[in-house]
C-alpha atoms as a PDB file:
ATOM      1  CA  UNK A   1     -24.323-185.342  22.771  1.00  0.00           C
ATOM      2  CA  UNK A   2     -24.141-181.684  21.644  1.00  0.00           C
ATOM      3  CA  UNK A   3     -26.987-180.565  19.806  1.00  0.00           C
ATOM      4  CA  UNK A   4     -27.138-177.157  17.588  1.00  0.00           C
ATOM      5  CA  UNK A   5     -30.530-175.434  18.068  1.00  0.00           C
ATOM      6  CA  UNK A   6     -31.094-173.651  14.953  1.00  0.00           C
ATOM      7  CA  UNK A   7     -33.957-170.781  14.289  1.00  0.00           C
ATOM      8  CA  UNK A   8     -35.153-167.793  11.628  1.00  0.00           C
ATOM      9  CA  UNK A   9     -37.255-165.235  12.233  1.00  0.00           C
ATOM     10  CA  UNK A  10     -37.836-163.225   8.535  1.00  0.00           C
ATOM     11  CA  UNK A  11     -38.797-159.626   9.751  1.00  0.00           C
ATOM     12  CA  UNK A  12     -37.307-157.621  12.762  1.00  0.00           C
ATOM     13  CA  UNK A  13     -40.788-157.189  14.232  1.00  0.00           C
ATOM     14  CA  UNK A  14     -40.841-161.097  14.728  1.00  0.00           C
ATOM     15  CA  UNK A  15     -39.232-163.092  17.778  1.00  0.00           C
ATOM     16  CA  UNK A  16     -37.584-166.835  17.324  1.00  0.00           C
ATOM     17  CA  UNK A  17     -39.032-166.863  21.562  1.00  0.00           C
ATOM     18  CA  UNK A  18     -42.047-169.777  20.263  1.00  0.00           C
ATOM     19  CA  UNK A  19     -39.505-171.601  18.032  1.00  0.00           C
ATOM     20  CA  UNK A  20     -36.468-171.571  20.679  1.00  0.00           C
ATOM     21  CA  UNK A  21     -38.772-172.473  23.593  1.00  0.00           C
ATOM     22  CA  UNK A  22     -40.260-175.989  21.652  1.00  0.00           C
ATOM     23  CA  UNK A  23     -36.287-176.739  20.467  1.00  0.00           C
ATOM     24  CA  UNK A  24     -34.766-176.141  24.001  1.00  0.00           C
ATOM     25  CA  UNK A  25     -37.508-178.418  25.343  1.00  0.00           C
ATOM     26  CA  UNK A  26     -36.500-180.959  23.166  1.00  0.00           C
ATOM     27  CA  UNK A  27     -33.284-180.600  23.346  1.00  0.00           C
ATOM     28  CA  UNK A  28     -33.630-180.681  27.472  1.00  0.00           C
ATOM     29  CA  UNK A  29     -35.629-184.017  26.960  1.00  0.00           C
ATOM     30  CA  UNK A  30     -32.959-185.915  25.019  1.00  0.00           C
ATOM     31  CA  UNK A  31     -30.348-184.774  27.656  1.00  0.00           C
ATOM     32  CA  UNK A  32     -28.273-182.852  24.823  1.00  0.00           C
ATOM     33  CA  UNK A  33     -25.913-179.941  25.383  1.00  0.00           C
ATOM     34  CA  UNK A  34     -27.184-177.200  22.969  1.00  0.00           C
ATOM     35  CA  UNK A  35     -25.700-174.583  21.351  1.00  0.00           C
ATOM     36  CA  UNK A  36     -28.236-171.884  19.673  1.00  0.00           C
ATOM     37  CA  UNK A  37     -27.671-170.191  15.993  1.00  0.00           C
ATOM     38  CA  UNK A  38     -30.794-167.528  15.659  1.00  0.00           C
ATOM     39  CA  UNK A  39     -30.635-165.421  12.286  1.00  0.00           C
ATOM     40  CA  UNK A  40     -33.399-162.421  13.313  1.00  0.00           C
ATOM     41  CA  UNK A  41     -34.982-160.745  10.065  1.00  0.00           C
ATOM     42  CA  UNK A  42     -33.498-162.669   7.533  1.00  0.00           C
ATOM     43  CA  UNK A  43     -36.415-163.510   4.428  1.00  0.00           C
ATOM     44  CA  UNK A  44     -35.856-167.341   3.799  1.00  0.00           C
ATOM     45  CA  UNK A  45     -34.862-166.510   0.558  1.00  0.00           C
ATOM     46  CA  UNK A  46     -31.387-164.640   1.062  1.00  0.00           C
ATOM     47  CA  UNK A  47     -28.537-166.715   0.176  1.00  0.00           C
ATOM     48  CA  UNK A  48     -26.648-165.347   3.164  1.00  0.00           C
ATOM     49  CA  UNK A  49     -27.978-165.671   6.773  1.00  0.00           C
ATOM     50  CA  UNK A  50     -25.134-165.221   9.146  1.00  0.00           C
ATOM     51  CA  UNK A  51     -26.225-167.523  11.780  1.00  0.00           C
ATOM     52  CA  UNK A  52     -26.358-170.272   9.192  1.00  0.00           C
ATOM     53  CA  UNK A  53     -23.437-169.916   8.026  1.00  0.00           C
ATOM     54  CA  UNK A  54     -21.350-169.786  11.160  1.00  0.00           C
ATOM     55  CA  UNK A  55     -23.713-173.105  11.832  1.00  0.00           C
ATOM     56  CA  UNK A  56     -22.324-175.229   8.845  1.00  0.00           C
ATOM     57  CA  UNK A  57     -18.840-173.590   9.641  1.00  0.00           C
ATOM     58  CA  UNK A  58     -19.254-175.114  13.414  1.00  0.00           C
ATOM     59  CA  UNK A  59     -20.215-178.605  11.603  1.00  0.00           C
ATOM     60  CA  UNK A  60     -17.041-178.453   9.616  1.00  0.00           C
ATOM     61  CA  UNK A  61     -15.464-178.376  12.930  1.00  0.00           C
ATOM     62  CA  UNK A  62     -17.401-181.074  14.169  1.00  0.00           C
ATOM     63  CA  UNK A  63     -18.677-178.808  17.187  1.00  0.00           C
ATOM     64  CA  UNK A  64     -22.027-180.714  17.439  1.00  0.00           C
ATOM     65  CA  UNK A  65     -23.238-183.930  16.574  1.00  0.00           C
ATOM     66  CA  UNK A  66     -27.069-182.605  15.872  1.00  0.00           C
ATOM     67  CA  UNK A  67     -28.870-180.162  14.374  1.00  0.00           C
ATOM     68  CA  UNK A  68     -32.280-179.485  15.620  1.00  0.00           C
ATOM     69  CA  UNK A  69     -34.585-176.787  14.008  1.00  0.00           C
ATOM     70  CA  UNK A  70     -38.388-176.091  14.522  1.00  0.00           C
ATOM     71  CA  UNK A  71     -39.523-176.856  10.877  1.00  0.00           C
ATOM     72  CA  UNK A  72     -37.757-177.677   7.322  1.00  0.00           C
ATOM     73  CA  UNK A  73     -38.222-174.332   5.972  1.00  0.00           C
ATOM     74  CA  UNK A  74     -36.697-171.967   8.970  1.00  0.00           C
ATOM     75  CA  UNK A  75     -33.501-173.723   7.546  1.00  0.00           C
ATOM     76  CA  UNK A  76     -33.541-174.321   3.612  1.00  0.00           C
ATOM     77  CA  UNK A  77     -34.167-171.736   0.646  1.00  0.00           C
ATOM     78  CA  UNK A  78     -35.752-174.136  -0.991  1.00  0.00           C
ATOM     79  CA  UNK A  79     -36.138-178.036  -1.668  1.00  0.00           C
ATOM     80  CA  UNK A  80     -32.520-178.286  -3.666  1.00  0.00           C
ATOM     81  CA  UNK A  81     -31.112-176.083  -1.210  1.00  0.00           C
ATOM     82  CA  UNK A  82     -32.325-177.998   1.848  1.00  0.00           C
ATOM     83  CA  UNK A  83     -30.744-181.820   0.572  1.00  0.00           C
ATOM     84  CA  UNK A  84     -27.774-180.211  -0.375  1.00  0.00           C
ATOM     85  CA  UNK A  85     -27.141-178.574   3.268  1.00  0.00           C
ATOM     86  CA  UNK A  86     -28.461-182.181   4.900  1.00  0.00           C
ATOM     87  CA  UNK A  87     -26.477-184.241   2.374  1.00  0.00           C
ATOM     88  CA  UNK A  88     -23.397-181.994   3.746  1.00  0.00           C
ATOM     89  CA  UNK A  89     -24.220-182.526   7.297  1.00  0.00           C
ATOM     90  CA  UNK A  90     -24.995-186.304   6.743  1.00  0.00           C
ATOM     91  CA  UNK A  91     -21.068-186.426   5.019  1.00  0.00           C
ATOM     92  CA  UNK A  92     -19.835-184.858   8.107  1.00  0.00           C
ATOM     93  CA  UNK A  93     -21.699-187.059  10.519  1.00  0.00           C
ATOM     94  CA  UNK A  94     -24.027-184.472  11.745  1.00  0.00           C
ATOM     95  CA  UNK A  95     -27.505-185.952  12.407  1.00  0.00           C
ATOM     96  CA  UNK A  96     -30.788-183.707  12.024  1.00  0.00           C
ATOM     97  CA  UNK A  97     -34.329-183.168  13.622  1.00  0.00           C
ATOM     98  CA  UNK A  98     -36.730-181.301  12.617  1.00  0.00           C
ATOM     99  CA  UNK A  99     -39.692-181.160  15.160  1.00  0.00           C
ATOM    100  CA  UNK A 100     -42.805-180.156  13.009  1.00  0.00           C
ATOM    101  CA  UNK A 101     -42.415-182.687   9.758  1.00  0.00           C
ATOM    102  CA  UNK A 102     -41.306-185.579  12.472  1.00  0.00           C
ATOM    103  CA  UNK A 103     -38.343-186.045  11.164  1.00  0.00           C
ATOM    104  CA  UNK A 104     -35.461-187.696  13.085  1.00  0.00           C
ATOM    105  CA  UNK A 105     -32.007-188.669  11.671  1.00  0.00           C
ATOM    106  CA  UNK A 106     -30.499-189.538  14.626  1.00  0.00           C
ATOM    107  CA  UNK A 107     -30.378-193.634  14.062  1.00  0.00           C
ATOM    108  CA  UNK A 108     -29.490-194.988  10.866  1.00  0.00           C
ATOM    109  CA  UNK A 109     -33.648-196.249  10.300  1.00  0.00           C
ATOM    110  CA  UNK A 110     -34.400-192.846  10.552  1.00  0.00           C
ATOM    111  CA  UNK A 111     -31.878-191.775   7.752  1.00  0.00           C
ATOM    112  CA  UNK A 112     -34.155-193.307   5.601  1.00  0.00           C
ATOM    113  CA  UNK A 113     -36.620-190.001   6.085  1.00  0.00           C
ATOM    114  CA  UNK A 114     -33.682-187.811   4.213  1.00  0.00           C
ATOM    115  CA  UNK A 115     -32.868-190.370   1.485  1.00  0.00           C
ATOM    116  CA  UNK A 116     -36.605-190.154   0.256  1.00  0.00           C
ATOM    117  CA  UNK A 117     -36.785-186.525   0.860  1.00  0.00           C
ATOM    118  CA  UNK A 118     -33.612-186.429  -1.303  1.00  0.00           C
ATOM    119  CA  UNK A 119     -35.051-188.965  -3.847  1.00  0.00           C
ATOM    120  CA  UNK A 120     -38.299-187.184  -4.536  1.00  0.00           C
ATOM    121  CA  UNK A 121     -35.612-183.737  -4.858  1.00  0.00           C
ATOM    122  CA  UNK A 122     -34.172-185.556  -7.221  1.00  0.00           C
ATOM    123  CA  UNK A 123     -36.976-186.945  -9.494  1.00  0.00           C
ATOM    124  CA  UNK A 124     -38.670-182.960  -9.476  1.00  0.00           C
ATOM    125  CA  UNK A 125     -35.006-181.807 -10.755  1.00  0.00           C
ATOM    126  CA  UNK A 126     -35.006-184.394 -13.519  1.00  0.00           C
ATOM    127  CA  UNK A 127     -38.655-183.391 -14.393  1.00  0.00           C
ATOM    128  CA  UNK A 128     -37.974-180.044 -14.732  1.00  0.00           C
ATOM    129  CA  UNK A 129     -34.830-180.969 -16.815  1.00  0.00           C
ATOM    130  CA  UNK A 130     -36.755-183.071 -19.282  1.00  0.00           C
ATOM    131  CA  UNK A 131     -39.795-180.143 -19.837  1.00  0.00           C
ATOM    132  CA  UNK A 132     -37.127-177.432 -20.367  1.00  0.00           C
ATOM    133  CA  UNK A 133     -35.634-180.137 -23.307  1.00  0.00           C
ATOM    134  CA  UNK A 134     -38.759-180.743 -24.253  1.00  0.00           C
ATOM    135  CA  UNK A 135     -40.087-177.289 -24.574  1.00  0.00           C
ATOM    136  CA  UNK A 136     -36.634-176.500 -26.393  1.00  0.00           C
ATOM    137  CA  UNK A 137     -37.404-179.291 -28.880  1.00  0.00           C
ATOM    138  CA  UNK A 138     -40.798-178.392 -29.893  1.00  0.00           C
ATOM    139  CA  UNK A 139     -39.307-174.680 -30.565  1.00  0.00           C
ATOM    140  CA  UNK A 140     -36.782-175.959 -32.845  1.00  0.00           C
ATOM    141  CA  UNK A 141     -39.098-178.096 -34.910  1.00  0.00           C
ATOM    142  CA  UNK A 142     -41.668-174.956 -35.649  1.00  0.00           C
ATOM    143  CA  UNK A 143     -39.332-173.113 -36.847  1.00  0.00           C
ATOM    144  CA  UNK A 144     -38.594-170.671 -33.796  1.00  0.00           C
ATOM    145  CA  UNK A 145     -35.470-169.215 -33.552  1.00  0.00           C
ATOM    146  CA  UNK A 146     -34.316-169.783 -29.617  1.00  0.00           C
ATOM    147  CA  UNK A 147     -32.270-166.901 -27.699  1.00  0.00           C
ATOM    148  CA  UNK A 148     -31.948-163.334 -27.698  1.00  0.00           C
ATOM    149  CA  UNK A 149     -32.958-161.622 -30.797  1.00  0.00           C
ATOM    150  CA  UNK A 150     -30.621-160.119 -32.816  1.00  0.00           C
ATOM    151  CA  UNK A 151     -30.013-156.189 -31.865  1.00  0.00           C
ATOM    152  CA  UNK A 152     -29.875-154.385 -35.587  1.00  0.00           C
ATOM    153  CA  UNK A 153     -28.018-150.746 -35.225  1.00  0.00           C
ATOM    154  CA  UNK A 154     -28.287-148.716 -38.627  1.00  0.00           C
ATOM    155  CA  UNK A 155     -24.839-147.236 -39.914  1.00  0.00           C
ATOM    156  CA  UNK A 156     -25.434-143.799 -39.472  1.00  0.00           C
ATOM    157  CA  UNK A 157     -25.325-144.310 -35.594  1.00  0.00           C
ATOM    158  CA  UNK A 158     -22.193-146.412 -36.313  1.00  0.00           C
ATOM    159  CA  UNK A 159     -20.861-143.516 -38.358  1.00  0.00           C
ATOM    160  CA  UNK A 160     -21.899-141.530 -35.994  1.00  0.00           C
ATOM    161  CA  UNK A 161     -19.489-142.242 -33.269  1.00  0.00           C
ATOM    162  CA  UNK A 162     -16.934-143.289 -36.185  1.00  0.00           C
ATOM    163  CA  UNK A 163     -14.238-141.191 -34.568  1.00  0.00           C
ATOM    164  CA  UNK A 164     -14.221-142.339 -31.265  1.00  0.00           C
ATOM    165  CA  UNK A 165     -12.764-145.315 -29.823  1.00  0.00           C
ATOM    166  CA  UNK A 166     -14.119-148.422 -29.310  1.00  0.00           C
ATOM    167  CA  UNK A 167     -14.577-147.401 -25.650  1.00  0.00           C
ATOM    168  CA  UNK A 168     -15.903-144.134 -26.342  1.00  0.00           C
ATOM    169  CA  UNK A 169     -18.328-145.352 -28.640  1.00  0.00           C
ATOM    170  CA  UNK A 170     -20.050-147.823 -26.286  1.00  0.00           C
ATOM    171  CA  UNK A 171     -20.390-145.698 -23.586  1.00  0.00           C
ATOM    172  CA  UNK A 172     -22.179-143.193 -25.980  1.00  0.00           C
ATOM    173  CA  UNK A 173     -24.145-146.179 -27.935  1.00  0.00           C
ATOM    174  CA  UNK A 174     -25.296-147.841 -24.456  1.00  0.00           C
ATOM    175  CA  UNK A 175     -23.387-150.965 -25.483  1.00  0.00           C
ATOM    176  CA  UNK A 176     -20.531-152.602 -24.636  1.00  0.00           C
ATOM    177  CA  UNK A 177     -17.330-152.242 -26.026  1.00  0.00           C
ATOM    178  CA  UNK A 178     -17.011-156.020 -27.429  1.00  0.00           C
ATOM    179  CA  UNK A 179     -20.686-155.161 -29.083  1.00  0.00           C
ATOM    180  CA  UNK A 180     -19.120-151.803 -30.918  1.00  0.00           C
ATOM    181  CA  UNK A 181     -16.211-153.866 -32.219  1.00  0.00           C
ATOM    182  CA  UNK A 182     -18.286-156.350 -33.599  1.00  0.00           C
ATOM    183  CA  UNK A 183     -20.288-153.904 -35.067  1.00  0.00           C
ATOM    184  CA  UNK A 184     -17.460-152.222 -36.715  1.00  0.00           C
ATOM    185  CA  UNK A 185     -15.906-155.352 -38.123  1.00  0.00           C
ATOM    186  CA  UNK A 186     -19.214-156.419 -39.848  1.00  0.00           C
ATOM    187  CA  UNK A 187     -19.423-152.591 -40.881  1.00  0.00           C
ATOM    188  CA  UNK A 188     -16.095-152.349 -42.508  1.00  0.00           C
ATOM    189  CA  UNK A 189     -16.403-156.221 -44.219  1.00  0.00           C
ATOM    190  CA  UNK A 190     -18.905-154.407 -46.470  1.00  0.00           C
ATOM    191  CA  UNK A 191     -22.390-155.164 -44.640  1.00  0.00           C
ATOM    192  CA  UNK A 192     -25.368-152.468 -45.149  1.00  0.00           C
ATOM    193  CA  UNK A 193     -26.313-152.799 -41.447  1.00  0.00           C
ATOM    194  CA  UNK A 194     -24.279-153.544 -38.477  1.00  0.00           C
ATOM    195  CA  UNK A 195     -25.983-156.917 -36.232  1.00  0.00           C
ATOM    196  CA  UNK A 196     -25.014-158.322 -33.669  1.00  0.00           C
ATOM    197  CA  UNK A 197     -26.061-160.306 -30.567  1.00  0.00           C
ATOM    198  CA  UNK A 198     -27.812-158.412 -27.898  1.00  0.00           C
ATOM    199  CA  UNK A 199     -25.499-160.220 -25.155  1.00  0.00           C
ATOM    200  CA  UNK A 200     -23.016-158.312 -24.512  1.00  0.00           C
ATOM    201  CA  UNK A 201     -20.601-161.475 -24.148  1.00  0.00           C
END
């Protein structure tokens, strides 16, 4: 069986050499073939890592049946991202191991260690979901108005860039050019202020 070896150091001062040695033993133990993806001073928080991604490109092409990796957060960003990039592995009949959490998905009763992981991903995500709501509902019903305040610009700067166009007058407002036309249409419909949204959407 071919086995990927994969390992993340996050600073350039570090060395993967304690993490590589422990998965090449492994590796050696099972009798795998092992291919090694190392990503060297990349912060577990980038959404790039360029061993990584050659990694999952290698899976695509089915160019191990394993992926091995010292411990669950040397490989994900976070929780979501982790299931995700297992979920796609498990779709494309890659197993996993990871040595520190124990974790072995190479027979189908050890699947079951990534379906709770997943499940308990899951539930968090819906928690969150149903706070935000909540939180969103309790605004509403005191009165709060939710979103960006509204940005009020008195006429006289409107005036005051009245002969330039639209362009013109955003660069020299610090707005954007949708936010000046708006500005001007509520300007010219007879308003005594110009409002509009702070986005400039």
């Amino acid at each position: 069986m071919k086995a990927a070896i994969y390992a993340r150091v996050s600073t350039v001062d570090q060395e993967p050499e304690n993490q590589l040695g422990e998965l090449r033993r492994y590796v050696e133990a099972r009798g795998w073939m092992a291919v090694e993806y190392v990503d060297r001073g990349v912060s577990g928080a980038k959404d790039r890592r360029p061993a990584l991604d050659t990694l999952v490109k290698d899976a695509t092409r089915r160019r191990f049946d394993v992926l091995v990796c010292w411990r669950l957060d040397r490989l994900g960003r976070n929780l979501k991202h982790l299931i995700t990039l297992l979920d796609d592995l498990q779709a494309l009949g890659v197993a996993f191991v990871s040595l520190a959490e124990g974790i072995d998905a190479t027979t189908p009763a050890r699947k079951l260690q990534l379906h709770i992981l997943g499940a308990i991903a899951e539930f968090e995500r819906e928690r969150i979901r149903e706070r935000v709501l909540a939180g969103l509902t309790r605004a509403r019903a005191q009165g709060r108005k939710l979103g960006r305040p509204r940005a009020v610009v008195p006429i006289a700067r409107l005036q005051g860039v009245s002969s330039l166009s639209a362009e013109q007058a955003a660069s020299s407002l610090g707005v954007s050019c949708s936010t000046v036309k708006r500005w001007r249409r509520q300007l010219f419909s007879g308003g005594t202020t110009a409002a509009a949204s702070g986005s400039d959407s």
